[in-house]
Protein backbone atom coordinates (compact mmCIF):
# COMPACT_ATOMS: atom_id res chain seq x y z
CA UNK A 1 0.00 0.00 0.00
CA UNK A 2 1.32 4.01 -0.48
CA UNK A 3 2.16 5.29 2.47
CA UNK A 4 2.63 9.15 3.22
CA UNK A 5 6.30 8.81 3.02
CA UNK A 6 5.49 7.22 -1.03
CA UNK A 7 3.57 10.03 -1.85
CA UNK A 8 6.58 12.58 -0.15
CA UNK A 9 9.29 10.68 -2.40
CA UNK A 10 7.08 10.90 -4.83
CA UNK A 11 6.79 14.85 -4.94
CA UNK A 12 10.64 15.03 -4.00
CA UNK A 13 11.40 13.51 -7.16
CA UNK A 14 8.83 16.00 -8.85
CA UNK A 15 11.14 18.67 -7.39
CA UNK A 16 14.18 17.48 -9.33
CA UNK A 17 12.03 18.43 -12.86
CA UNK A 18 11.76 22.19 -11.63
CA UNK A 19 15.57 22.47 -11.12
CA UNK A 20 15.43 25.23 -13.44
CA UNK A 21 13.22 27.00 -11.71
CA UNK A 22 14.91 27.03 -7.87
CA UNK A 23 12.07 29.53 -6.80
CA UNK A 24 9.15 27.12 -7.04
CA UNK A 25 11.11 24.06 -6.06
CA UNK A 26 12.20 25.90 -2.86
CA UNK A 27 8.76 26.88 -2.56
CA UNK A 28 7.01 23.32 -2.65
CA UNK A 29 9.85 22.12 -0.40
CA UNK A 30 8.83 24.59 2.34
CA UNK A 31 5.54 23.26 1.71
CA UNK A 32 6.17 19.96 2.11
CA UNK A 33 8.23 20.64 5.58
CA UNK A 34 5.46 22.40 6.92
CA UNK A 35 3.06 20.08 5.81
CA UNK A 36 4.82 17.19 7.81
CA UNK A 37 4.41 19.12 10.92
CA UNK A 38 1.24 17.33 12.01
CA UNK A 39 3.33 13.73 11.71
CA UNK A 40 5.42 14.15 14.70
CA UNK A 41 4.99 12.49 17.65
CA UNK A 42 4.33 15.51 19.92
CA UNK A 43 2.10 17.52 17.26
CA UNK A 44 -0.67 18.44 19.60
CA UNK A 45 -2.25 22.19 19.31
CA UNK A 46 -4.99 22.39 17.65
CA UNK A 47 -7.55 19.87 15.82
CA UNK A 48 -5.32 19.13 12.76
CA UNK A 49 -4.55 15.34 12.32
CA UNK A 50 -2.18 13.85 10.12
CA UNK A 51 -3.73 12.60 6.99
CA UNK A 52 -3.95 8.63 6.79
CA UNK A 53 -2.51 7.37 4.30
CA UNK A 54 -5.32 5.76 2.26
CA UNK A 55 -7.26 9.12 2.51
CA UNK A 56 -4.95 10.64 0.45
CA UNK A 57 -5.47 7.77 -1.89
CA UNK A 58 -9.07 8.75 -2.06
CA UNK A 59 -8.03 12.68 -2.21
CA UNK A 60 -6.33 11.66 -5.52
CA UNK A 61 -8.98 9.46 -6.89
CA UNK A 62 -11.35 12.47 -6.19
CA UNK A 63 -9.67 14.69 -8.62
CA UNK A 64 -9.00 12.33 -10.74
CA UNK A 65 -12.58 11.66 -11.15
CA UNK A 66 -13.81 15.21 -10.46
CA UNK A 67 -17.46 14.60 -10.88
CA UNK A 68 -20.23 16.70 -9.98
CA UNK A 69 -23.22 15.14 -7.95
CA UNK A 70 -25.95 17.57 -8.72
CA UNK A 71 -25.99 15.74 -12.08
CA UNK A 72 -26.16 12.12 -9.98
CA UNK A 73 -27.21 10.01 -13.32
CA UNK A 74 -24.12 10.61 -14.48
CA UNK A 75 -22.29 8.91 -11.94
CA UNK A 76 -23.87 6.03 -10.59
CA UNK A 77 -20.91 4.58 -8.87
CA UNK A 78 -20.06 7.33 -6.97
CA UNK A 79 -23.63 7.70 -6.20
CA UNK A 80 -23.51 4.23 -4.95
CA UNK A 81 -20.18 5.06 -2.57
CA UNK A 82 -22.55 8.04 -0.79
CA UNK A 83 -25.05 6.25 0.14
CA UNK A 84 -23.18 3.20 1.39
CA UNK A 85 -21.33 5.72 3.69
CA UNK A 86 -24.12 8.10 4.78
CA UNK A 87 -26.18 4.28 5.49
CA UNK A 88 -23.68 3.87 7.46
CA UNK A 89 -23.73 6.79 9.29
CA UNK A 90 -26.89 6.84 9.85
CA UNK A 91 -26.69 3.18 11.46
CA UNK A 92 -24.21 4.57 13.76
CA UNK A 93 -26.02 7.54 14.81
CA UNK A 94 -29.75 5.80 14.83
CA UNK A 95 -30.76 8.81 12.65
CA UNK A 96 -32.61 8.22 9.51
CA UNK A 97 -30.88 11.06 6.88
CA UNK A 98 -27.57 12.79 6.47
CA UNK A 99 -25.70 14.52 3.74
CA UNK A 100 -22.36 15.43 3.57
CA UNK A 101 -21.02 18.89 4.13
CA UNK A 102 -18.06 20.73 3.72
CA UNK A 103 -17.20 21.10 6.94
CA UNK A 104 -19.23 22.00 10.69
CA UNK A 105 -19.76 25.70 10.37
CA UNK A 106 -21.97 24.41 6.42
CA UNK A 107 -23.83 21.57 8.52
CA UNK A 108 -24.43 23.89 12.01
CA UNK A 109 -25.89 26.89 9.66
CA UNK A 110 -28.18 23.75 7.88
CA UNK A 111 -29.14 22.13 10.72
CA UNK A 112 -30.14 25.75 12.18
CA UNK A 113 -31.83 26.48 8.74
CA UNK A 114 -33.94 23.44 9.22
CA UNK A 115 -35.34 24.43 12.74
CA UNK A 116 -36.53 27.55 11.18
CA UNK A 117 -38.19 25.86 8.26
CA UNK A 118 -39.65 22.82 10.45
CA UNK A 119 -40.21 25.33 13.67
CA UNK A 120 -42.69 23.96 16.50
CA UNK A 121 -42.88 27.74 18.02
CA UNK A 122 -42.60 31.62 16.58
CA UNK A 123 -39.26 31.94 18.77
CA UNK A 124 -36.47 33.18 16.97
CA UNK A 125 -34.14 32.50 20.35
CA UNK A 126 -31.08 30.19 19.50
CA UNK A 127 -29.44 28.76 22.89
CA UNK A 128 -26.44 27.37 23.06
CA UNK A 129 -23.46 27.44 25.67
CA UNK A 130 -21.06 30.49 25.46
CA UNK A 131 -18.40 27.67 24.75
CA UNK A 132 -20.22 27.11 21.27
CA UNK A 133 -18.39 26.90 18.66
CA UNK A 134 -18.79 30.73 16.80
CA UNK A 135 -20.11 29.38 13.81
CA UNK A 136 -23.62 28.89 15.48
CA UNK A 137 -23.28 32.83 16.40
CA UNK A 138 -22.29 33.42 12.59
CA UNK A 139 -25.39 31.27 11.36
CA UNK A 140 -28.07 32.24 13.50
CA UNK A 141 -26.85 36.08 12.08
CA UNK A 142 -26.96 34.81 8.63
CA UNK A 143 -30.46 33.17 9.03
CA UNK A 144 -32.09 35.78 11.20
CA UNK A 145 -31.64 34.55 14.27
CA UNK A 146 -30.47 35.75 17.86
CA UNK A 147 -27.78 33.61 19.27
CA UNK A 148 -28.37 33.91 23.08
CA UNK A 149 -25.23 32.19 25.13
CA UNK A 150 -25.86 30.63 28.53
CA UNK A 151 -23.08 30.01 30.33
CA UNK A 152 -21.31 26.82 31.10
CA UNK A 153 -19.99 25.44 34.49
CA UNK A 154 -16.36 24.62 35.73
CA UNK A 155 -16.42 21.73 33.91
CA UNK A 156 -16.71 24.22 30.40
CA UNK A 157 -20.09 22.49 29.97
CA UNK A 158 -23.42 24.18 29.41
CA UNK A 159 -25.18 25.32 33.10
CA UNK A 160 -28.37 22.98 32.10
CA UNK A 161 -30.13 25.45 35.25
CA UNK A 162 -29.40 28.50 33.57
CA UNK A 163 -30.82 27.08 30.27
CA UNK A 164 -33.89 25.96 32.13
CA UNK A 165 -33.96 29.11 33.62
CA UNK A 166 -33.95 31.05 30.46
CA UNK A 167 -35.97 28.65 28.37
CA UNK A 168 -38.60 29.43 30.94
CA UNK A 169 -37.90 33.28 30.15
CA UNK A 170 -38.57 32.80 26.68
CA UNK A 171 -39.10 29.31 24.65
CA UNK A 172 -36.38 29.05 22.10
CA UNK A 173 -36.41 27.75 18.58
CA UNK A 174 -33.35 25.56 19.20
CA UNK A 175 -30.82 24.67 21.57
CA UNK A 176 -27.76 23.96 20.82
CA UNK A 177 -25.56 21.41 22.66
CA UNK A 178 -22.02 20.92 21.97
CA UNK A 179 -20.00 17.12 22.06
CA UNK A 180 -16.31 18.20 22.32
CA UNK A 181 -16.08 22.02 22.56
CA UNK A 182 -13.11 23.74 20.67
CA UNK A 183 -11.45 25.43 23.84
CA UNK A 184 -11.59 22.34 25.91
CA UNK A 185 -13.32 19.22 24.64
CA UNK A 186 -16.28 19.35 27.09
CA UNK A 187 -19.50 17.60 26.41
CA UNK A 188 -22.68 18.90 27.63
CA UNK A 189 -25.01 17.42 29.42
CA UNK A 190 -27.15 15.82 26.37
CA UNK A 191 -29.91 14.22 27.22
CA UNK A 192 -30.50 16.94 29.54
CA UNK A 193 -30.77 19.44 27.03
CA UNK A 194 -32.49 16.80 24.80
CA UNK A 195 -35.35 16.79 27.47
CA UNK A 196 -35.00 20.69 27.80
CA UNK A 197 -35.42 20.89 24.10
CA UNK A 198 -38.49 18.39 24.30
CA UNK A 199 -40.20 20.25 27.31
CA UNK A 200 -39.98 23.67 25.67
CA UNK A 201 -41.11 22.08 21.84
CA UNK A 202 -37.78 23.25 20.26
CA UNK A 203 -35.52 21.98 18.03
CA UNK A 204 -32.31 20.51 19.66
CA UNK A 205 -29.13 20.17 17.15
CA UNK A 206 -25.97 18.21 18.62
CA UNK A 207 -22.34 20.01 17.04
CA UNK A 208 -20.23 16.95 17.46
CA UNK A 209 -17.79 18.32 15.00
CA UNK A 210 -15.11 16.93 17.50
CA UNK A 211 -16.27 14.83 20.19
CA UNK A 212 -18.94 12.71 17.21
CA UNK A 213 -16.38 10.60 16.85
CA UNK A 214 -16.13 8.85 20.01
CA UNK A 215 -19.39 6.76 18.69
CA UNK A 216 -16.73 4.62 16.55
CA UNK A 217 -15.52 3.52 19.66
CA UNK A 218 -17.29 1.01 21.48
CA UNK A 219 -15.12 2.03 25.38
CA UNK A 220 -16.18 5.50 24.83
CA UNK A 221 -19.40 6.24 22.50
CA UNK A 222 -21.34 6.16 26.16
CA UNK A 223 -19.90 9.45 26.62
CA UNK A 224 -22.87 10.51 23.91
CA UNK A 225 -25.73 8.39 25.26
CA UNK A 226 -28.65 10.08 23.60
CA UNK A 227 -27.05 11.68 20.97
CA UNK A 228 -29.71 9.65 19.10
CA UNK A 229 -32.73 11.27 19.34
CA UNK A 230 -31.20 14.76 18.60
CA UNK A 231 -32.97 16.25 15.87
CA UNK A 232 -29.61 16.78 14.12
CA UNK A 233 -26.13 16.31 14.66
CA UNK A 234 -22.81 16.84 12.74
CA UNK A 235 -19.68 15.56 12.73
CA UNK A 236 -16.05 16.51 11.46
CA UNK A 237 -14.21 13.09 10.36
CA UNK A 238 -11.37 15.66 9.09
CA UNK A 239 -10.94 16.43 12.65
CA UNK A 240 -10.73 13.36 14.63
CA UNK A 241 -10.62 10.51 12.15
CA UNK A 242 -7.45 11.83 10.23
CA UNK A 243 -9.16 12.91 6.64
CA UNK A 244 -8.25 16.06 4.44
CA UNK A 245 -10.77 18.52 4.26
CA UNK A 246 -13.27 19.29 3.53
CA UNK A 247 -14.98 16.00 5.14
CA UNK A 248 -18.19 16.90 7.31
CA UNK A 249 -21.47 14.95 8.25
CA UNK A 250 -24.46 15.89 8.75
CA UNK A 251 -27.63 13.58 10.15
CA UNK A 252 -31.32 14.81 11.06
CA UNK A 253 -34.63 13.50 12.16
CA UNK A 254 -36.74 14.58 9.89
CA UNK A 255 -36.45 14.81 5.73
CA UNK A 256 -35.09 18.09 4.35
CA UNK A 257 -37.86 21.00 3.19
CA UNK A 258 -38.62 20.37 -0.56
CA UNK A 259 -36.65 22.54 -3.28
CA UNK A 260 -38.97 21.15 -5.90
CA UNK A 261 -40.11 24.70 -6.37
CA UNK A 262 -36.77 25.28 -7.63
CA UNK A 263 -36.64 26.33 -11.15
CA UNK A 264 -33.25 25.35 -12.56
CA UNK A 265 -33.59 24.65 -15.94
CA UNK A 266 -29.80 22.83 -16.36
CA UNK A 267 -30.45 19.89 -14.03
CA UNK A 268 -32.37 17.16 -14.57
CA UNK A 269 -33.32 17.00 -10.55
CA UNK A 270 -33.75 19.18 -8.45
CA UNK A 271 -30.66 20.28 -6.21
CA UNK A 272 -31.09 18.99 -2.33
CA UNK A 273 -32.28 21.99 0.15
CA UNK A 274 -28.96 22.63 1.90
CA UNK A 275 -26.31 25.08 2.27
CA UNK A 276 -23.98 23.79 0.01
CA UNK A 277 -23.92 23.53 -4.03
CA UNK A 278 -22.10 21.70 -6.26
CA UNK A 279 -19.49 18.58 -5.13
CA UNK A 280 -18.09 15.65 -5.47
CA UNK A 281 -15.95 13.01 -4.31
CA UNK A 282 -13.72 15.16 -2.34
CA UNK A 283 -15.96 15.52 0.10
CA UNK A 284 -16.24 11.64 0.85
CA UNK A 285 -13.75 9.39 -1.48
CA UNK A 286 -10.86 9.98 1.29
CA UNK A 287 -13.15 8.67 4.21
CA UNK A 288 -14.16 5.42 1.83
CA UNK A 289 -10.92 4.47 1.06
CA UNK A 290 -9.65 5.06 4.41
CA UNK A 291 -12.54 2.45 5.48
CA UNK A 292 -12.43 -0.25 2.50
CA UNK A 293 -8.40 0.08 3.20
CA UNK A 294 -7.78 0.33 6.48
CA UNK A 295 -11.27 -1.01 7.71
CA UNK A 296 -13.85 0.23 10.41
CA UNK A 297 -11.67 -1.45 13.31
CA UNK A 298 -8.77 1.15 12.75
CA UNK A 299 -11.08 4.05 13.23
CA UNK A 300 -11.85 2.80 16.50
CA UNK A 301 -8.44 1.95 17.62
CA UNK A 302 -7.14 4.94 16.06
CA UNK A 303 -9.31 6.83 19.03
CA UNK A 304 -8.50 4.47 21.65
CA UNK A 305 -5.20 5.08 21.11
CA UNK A 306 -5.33 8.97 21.04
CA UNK A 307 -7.25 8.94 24.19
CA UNK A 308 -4.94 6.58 25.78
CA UNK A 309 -2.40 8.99 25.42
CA UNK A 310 -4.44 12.17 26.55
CA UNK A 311 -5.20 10.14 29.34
CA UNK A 312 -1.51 9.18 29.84
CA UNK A 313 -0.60 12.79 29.35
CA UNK A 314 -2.85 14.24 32.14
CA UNK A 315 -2.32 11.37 34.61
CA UNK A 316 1.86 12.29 34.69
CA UNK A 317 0.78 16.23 34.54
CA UNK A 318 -1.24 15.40 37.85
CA UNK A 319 1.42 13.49 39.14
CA UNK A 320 4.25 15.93 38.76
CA UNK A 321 2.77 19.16 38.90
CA UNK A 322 0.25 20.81 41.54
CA UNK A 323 -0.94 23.03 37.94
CA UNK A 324 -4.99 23.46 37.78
CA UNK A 325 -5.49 20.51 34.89
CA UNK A 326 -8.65 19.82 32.99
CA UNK A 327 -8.99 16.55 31.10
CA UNK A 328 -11.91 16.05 28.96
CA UNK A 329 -13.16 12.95 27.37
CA UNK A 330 -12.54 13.71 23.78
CA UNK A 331 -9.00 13.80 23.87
CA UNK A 332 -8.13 17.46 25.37
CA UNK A 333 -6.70 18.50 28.02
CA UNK A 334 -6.07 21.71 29.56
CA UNK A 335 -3.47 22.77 32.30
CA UNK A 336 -2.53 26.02 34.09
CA UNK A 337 0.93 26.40 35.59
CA UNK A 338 2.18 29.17 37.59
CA UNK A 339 1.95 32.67 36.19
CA UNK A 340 5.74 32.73 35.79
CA UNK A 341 6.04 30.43 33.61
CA UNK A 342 5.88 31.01 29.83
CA UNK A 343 5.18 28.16 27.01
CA UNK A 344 5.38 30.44 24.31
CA UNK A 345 8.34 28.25 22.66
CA UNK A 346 6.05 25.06 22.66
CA UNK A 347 3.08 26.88 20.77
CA UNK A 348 5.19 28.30 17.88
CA UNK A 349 6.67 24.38 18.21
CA UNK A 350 2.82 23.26 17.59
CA UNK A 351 3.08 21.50 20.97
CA UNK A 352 0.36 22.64 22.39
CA UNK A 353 -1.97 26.18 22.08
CA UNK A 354 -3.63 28.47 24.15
CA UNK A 355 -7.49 28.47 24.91
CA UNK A 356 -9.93 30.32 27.22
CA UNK A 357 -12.18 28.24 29.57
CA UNK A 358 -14.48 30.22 31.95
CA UNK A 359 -13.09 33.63 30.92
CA UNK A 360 -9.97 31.92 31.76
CA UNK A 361 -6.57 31.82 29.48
CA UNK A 362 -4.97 27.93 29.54
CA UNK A 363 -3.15 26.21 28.00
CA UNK A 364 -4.29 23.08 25.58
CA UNK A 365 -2.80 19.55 24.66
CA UNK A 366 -5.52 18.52 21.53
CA UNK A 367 -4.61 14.32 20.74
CA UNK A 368 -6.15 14.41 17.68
CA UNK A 369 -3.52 12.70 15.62
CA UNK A 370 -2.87 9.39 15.79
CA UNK A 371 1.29 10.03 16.26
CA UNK A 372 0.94 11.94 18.76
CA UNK A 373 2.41 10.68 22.21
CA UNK A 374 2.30 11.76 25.71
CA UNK A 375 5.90 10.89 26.20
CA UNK A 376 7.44 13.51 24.47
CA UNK A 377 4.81 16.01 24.74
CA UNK A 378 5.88 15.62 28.97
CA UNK A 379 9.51 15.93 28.12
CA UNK A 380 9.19 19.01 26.39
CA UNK A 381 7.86 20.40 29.60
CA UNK A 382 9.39 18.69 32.11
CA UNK A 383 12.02 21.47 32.73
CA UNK A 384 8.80 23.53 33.82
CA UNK A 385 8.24 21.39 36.30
């Protein structure tokens, strides 16, 4: 099988053909070195996994083929490949439709644009915690809507009594909960807000963009008991599950609002009601190959492993240190040490980034790549200690 380091020689020996042009080789060379920041073992700031191997396969085969699937008869096989994954999808998450998207901030603003066309209630209230990711503010501006934050506990999870305690203020169209913030992997309380949501008649949309895929895993998909009668969800396989992007999910209760009315005279059906227009196979060829290559196993000991080693990573900070430490269970964890000291040198390193949690600045260890190892990432700052 190619690996990464096949497709690098590859594109090294690319390089030699440009020798007459030392400006672009140099340039593509840079690339390439920067790009092979997110293989080392203590790559760890921010949500950017290296890409497997077979994904990049599918990246290729995507361009290659380069069809466009809002002319489907025209491509029946890679019809076929859609469906098989979005079935299976759908499976996992016990929810009966999905599309794919281009990445969480398309499926958040169509999962909010569905509440509005499906509403239950005249609200045009959006809750969600003020550890939402800000592409629920930027869609609820887009659609209309007023994003109203409630805020979240030490824990950097939604305060379920403040939501109850607004929702009784004034009924909401939706709420939002989040499985895996960005700042520090927290997941609210969801079937909480799922029976919130329900008690109120609202619509109640799940951004698992991070934390979504902890349902591959059989040890830790309890962490998102419930996540199944959400009216939607979404979920970011190019964040946790090691694909390029764009590769995004997103699954619902109830069939999208009819574009039949839709008078475009160049297709032969009529394009799907969401967000997003034309695509192809880039959005899901990498994730298929990765699964027909690799199989569905790998996914699920590829986050095993990752939170293995967040775990790992947290147990020797609280072991060593007396810093204020925050592990989540999606694979972050966040740490405080004294005021005095200054990690500056790891973040420009990609070691590990900054993040605020209650109003408060920390610092942030993100295991979403499959490389990455506690080990080194504690050696690094061992001469903190």
């Amino acid at each position: 099988m190619t690996t990464f380091s096949d497709i690098i020689d590859l594109l090294q020996h690319q390089l030699r053909d440009l020798a007459e042009d030392d400006s672009s080789a140099k340039l593509i060379q840079q690339l390439i070195t920067e790009g092979q920041l997110h293989h080392k073992s203590t790559w760890a700031g921010h949500m950017t996994p290296a890409v497997d191997s077979p994904a990049l396969l599918g990246q290729a085969l995507a361009g290659i083929h380069n069809g466009n699937l809002l002319s489907p008869e025209l491509y029946p096989q890679l019809v076929a490949i859609e469906r098989q994954l979005l079935d299976w999808f759908c499976q996992l998450f016990q929810q009966p439709f999905a599309h794919f998207t281009h990445g969480s901030s398309y499926g958040n603003l169509d999962a909010l644009w569905q509440a509005r066309e499906q509403a239950k209630n005249s609200s045009n209230i959006v809750y969600g915690s003020q550890a939402a990711h800000y592409s629920i503010s930027k869609a609820c501006r887009v659609l209309g809507l007023n994003f109203q934050p409630i805020p979240t506990n030490n824990l950097g999870q939604i305060d379920v009594n403040a939501l109850r305690t607004a929702c009784q203020h004034i009924a909401p169209i939706a709420i939002v909960a989040t499985a895996g913030t960005t700042s520090c992997g927290a997941i609210d309380p969801i079937q909480q807000c799922l029976a919130i949501a329900k008690e109120f008649n609202s619509w109640c949309h799940i951004d698992a963009a991070w934390g979504g895929a902890l349902m591959l895993s059989s040890t830790h998909q309890h962490h998102l008991a419930g996540i199944e009668q959400a009216d939607s969800v979404c979920i970011d396989p190019h964040k946790a599950l090691g694909q390029p992007k764009p590769c995004s999910l997103l699954l619902y209760k109830q069939p999208l609002a009819s574009s039949s009315d839709l008078d475009v005279d160049y297709l032969t059906q009529a394009p799907k009601q969401t967000i997003g227009g034309s695509y192809g196979g880039e959005l899901f060829l990498p994730l298929w190959c990765s699964l027909i290559i690799n199989g569905k196993q790998s996914f699920s000991d590829q986050i095993d492993q990752r939170l293995m080693q967040a775990e790992r990573f947290a147990c020797a900070l609280k072991r060593h240190t007396n810093w204020w430490l925050s592990p989540s269970a999606t694979g972050i964890v966040c740490f405080k040490p004294p005021t005095h000291i200054n990690l500056t040198d790891l973040i420009n390193l990609g070691l590990l980034s900054t993040a605020k949690v209650n109003g408060q600045t920390v610092y942030r260890v993100v295991f979403a790549n499959a490389t990455s190892q506690a080990e080194p990432l504690l050696a690094a700052l061992k001469i903190y200690f």
